[in-house]
Protein backbone atom coordinates (compact mmCIF):
# COMPACT_ATOMS: atom_id res chain seq x y z
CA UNK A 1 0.00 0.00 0.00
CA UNK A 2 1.33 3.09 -0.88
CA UNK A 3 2.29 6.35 1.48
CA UNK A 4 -0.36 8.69 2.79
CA UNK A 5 -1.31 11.23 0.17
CA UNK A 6 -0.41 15.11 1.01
CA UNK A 7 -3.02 17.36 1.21
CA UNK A 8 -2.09 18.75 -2.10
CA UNK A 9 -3.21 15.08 -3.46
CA UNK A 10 -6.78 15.32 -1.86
CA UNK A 11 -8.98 17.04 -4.29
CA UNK A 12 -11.91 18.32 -1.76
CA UNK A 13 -13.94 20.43 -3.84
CA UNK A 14 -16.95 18.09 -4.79
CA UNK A 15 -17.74 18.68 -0.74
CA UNK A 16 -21.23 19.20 -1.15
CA UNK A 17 -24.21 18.39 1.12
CA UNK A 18 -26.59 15.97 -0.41
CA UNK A 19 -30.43 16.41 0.50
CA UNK A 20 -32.21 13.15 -0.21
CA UNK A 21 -29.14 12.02 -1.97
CA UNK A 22 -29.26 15.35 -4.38
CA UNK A 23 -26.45 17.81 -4.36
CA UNK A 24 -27.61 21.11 -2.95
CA UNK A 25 -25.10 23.06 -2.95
CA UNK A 26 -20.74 23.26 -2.91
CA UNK A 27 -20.31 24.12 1.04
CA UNK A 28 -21.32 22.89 4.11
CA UNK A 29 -24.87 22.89 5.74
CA UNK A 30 -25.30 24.97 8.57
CA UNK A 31 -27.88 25.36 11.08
CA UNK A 32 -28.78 27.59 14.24
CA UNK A 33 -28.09 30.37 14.99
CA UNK A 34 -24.38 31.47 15.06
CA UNK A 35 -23.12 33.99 17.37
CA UNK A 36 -20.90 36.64 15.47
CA UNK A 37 -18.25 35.66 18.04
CA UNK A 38 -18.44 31.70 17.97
CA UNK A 39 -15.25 29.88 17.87
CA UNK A 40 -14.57 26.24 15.95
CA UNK A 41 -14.61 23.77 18.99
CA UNK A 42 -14.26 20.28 17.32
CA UNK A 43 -14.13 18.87 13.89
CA UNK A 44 -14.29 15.31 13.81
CA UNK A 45 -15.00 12.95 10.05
CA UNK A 46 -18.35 10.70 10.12
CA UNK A 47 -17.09 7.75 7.82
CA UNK A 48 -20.10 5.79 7.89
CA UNK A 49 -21.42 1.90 6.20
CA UNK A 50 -18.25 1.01 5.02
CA UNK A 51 -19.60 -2.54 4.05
CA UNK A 52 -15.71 -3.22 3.61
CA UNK A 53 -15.51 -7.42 1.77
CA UNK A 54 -12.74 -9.30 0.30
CA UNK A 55 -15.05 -8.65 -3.42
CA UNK A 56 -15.57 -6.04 -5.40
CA UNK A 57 -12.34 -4.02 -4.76
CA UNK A 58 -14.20 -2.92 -0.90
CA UNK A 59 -10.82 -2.70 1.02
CA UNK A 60 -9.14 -0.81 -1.52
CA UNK A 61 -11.68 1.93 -1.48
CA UNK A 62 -11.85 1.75 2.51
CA UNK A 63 -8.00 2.42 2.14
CA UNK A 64 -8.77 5.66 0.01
CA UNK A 65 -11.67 6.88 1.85
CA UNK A 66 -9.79 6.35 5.28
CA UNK A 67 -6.64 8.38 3.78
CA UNK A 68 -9.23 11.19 1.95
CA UNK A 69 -10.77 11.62 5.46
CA UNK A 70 -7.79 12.03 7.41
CA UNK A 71 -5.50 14.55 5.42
CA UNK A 72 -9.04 16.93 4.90
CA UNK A 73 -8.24 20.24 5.14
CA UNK A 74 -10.74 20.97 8.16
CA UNK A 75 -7.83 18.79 10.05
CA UNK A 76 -10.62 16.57 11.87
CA UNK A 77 -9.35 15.56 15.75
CA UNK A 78 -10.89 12.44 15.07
CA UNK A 79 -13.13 9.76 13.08
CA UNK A 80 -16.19 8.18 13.71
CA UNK A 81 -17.07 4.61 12.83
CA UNK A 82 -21.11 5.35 12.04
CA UNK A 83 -21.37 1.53 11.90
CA UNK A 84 -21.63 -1.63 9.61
CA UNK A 85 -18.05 -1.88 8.96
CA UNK A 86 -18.45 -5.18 7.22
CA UNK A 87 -20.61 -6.99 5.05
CA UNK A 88 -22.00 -8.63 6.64
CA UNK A 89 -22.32 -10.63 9.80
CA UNK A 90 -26.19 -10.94 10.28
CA UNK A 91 -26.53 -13.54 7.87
CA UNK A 92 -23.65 -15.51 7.11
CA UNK A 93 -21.25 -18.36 8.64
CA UNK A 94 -18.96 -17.74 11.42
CA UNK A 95 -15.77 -18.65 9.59
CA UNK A 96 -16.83 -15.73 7.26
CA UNK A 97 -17.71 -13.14 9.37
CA UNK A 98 -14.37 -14.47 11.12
CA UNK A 99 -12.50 -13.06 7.33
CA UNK A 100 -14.57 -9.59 7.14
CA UNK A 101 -13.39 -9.09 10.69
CA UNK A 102 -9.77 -9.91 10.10
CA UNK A 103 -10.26 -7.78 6.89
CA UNK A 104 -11.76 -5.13 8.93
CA UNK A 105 -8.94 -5.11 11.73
CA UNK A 106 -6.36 -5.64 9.42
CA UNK A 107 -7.40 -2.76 6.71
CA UNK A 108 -7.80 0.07 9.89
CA UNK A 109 -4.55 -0.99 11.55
CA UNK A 110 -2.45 -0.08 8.44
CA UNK A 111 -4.77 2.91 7.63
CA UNK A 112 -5.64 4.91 10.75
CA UNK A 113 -3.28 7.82 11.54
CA UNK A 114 -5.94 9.38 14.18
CA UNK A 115 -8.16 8.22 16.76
CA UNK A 116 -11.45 6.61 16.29
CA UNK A 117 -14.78 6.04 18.16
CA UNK A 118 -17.19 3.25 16.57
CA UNK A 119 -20.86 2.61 16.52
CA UNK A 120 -22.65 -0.75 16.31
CA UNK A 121 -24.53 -1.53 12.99
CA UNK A 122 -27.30 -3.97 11.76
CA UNK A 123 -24.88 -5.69 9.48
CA UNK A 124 -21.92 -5.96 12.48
CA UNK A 125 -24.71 -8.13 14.38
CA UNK A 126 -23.46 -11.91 14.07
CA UNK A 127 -25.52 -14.52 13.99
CA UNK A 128 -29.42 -12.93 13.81
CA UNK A 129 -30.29 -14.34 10.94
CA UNK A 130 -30.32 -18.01 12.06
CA UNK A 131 -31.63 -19.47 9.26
CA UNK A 132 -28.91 -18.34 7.11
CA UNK A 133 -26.21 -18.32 9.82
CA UNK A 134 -26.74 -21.39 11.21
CA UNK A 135 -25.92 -20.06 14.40
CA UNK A 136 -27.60 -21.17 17.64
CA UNK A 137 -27.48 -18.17 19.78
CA UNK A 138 -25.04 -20.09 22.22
CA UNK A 139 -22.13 -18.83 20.70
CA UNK A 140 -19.34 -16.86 22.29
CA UNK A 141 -19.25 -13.87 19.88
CA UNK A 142 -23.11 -14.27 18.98
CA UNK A 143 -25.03 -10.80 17.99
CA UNK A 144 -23.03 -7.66 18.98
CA UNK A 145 -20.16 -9.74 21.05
CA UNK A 146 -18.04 -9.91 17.65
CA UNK A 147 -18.82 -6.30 17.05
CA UNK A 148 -17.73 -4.98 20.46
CA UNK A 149 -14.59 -6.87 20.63
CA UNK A 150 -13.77 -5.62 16.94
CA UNK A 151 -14.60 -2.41 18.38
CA UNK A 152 -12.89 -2.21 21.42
CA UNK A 153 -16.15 -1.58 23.14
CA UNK A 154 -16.87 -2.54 26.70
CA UNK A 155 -20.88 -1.25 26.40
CA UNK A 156 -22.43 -0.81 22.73
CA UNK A 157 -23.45 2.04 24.30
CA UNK A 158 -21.31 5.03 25.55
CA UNK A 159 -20.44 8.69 25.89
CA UNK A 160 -17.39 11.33 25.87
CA UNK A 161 -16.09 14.28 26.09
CA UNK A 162 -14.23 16.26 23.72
CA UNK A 163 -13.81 20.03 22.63
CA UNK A 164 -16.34 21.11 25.43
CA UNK A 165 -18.89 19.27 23.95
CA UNK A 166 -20.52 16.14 24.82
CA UNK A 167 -21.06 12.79 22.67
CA UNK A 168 -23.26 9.96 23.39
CA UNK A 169 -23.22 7.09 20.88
CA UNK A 170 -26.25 5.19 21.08
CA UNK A 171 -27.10 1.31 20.11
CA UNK A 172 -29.51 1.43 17.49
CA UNK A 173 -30.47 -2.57 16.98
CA UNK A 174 -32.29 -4.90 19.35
CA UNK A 175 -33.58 -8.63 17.45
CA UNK A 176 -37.30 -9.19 16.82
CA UNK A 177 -36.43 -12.69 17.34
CA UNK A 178 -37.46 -14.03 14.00
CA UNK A 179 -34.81 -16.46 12.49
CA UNK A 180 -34.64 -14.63 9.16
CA UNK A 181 -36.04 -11.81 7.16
CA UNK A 182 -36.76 -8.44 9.08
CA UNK A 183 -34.39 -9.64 12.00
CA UNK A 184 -34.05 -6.48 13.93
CA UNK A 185 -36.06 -3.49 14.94
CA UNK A 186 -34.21 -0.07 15.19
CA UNK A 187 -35.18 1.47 18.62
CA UNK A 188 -33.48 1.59 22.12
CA UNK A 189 -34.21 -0.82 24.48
CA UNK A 190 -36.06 0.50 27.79
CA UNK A 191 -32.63 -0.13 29.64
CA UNK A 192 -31.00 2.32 27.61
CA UNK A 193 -33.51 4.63 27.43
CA UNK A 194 -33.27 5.05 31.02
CA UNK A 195 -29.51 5.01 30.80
CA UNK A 196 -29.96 7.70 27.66
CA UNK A 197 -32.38 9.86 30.61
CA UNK A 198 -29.98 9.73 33.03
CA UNK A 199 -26.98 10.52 31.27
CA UNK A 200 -28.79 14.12 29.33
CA UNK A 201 -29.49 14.91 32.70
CA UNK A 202 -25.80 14.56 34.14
CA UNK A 203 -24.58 17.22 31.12
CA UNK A 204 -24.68 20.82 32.42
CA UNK A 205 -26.87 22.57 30.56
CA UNK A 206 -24.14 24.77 29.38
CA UNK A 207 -22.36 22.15 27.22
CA UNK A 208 -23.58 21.51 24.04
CA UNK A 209 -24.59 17.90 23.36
CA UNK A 210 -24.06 15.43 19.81
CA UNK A 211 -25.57 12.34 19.66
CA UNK A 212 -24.30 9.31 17.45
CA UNK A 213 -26.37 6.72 16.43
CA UNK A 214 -26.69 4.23 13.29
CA UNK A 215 -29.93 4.70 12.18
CA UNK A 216 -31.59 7.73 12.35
CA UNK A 217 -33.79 9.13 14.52
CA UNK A 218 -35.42 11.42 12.59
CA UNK A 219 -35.20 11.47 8.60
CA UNK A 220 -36.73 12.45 5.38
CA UNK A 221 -34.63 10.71 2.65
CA UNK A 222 -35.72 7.13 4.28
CA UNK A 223 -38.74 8.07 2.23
CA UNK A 224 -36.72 7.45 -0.94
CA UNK A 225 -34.79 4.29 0.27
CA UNK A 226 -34.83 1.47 -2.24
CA UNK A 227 -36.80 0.72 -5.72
CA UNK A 228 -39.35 2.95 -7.03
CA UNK A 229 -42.69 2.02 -5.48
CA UNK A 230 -46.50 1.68 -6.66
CA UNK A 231 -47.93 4.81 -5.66
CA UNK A 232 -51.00 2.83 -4.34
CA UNK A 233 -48.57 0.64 -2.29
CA UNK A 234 -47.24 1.77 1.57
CA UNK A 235 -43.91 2.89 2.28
CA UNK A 236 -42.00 -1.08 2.24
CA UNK A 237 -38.69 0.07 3.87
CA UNK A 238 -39.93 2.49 6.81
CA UNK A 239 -39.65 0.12 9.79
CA UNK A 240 -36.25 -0.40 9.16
CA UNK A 241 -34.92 2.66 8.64
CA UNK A 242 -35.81 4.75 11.24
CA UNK A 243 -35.91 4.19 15.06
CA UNK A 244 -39.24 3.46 15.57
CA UNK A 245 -39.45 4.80 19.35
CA UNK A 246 -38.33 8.65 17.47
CA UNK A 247 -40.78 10.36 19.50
CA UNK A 248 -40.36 9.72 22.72
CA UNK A 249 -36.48 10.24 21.55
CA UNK A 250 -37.55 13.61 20.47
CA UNK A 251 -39.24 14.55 23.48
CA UNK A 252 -36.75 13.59 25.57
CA UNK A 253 -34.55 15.61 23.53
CA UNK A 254 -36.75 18.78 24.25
CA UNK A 255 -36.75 18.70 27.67
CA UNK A 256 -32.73 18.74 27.60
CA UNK A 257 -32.08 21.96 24.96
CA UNK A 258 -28.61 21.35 24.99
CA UNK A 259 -28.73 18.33 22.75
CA UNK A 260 -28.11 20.40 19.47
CA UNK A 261 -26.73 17.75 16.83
CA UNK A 262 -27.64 13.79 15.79
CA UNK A 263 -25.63 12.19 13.17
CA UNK A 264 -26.45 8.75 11.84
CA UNK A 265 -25.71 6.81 8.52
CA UNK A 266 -27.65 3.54 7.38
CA UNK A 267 -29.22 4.72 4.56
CA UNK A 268 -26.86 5.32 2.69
CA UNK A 269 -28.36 8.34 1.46
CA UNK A 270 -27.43 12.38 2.75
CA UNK A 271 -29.65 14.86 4.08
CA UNK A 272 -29.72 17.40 6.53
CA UNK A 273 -32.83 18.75 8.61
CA UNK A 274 -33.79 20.42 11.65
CA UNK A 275 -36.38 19.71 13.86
CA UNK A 276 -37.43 21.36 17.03
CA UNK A 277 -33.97 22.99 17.62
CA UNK A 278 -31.77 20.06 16.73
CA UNK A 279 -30.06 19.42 13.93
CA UNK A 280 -30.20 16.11 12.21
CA UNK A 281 -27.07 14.99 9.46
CA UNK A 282 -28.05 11.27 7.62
CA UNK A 283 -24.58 11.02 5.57
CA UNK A 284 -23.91 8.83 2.89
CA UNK A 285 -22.24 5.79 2.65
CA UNK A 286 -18.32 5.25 2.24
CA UNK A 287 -19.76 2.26 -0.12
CA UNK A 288 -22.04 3.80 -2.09
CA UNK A 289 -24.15 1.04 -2.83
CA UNK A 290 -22.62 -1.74 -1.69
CA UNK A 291 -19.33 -0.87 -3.92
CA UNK A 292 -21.44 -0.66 -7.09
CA UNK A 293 -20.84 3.04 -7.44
CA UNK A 294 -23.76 5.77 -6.75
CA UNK A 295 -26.79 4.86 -4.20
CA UNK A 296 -29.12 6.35 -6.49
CA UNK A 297 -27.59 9.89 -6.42
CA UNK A 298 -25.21 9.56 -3.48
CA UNK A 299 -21.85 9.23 -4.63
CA UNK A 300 -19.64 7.07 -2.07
CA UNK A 301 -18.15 9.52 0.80
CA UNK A 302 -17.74 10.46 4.37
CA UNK A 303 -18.50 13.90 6.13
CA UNK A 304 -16.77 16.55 8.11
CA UNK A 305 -18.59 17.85 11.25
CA UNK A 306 -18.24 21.04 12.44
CA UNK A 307 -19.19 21.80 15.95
CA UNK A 308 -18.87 25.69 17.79
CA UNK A 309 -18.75 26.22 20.96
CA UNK A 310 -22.10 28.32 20.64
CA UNK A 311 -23.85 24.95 19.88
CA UNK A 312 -24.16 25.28 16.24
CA UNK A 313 -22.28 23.09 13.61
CA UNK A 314 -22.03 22.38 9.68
CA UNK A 315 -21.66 19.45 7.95
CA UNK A 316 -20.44 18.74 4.89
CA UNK A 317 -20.19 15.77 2.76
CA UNK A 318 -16.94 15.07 0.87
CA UNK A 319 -17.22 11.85 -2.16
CA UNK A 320 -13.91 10.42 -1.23
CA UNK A 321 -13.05 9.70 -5.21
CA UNK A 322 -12.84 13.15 -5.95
């Protein structure tokens, strides 16, 4: 593999935020209302459904996006996994889910020049899928064990500190218990929740608050996930691209106004919306779809995330092949 790329190599003017997928403009998306006086706190890169495989040329595009990310010119502090580094675990045999890990492991260790935080995914999930997977549910790395030991992760759930502000990195995916087909539901469990209560009301209401999670908790460009539909015919992919317990998310979220960003991935689609004072960024996929080139017309990339110390923040997302 060859040396890191200067700066000069990285060619970062294609950094445009997608709506629904749809390039809206060349900059960054901003929301809230910035002070005159507000000062850069941290800058950290979302690199998001990786789906990295031994096919289709996957680890040499993780390679590039990871080195793309890294030598930005916003100088990002650090990366975030957004989850489903591999593809995929749910549904396959533990000797290959054993390679995508190794892959996985093996592709970061040579790649990663700064510091990185993770998040769970669907497709990091070993095992759900039993029919497919043959697995039991007895097994030592069984659902998110794999994950979290790939990870690093003592709790798929987690927060910290950095820049003044505060992150909490939520566990999107709990099994419906079905041994194949729609195998998980995105929502938090009720122990969670109640850890997720507890810990907004720990963070002084001074510090500014970004949550991580997977899927997201509230989106628009869900709405346009997967082949066109009958207009007679409901919405096929909704339940599993969403969290389905969003509103009592949300109102939990407005009794603590200091949670001011959510970032998520999943659908492999980019958008960025507000809703009652926070701001929500869906960013693409490093993948695309599934290595094949565009999701529809979301070019494979990562974002930069911007975050003042006033509580606002941009985001903009960068296709890593530029």
């Amino acid at each position: 593999m060859s040396d890191m790329p200067t700066r000069r190599d990285v060619l970062a003017g294609m950094a445009g935020l997608l709506v629904g997928g749809a390039a809206a403009s060349a900059s960054a998306q901003s929301f809230g209302s910035p002070s005159s006086r507000r000062k850069p706190a941290v800058t950290f890169a979302h690199l998001t459904d990786i789906h990295v495989k031994p096919e289709d040329g996957a680890a040499d595009g993780m390679v590039k996006a990871l080195r793309h990310a890294q030598v930005h010119p916003s100088r990002p502090a650090f990366m975030v996994n957004g989850g489903d580094a591999i593809f995929d675990a749910l549904a396959v045999s533990p000797e290959r889910a054993h390679a995508l890990w190794k892959l996985w492991g093996e592709t970061l260790a040579m790649n990663k020049a700064m510091p990185m935080r993770h998040c769970i995914g669907n497709h990091d999930i070993y095992g759900w899928n039993k029919t497919k997977s043959g697995a039991a549910g007895t097994e030592p790395y069984y659902g998110k064990q794999w994950a979290m030991e790939a990870y690093q992760l003592e709790s798929p759930y987690y927060s910290f500190g950095f820049g003044g502000w505060h992150f909490i990195v939520l566990d999107s995916c709990f099994p419906t218990g079905r041994p194949d087909g729609f195998v998980y539901r995105p929502l938090l469990d009720q122990e969670q929740f109640e850890w997720l209560r507890g810990e907004l009301a720990s963070v002084p209401e001074a510090t500014p608050i970004c949550v991580i999670s997977h899927v997201p908790i509230v989106s628009a460009c869900a709405l346009f996930y997967g082949p066109p539909q009958d207009p007679d015919a409901p919405w096929p992919y909704l339940p599993l691209l969403v969290h389905l317990d969003a509103r009592r998310i949300k109102d939990l979220f407005a009794r603590h106004k200091n949670v001011k960003v959510c970032v998520s991935g999943h659908i492999h689609l980019v958008e960025a919306l507000e809703y009652n004072g926070v701001s929500y960024y869906c960013n693409g996929a490093v993948c695309g779809d599934l290595w094949r080139g565009a999701h529809q017309d979301c070019q494979p990339g990562y974002a930069i995330v911007k975050l003042y110390d006033d509580g606002t923040s941009e985001c903009e997302y960068v296709p890593w092949q530029s």
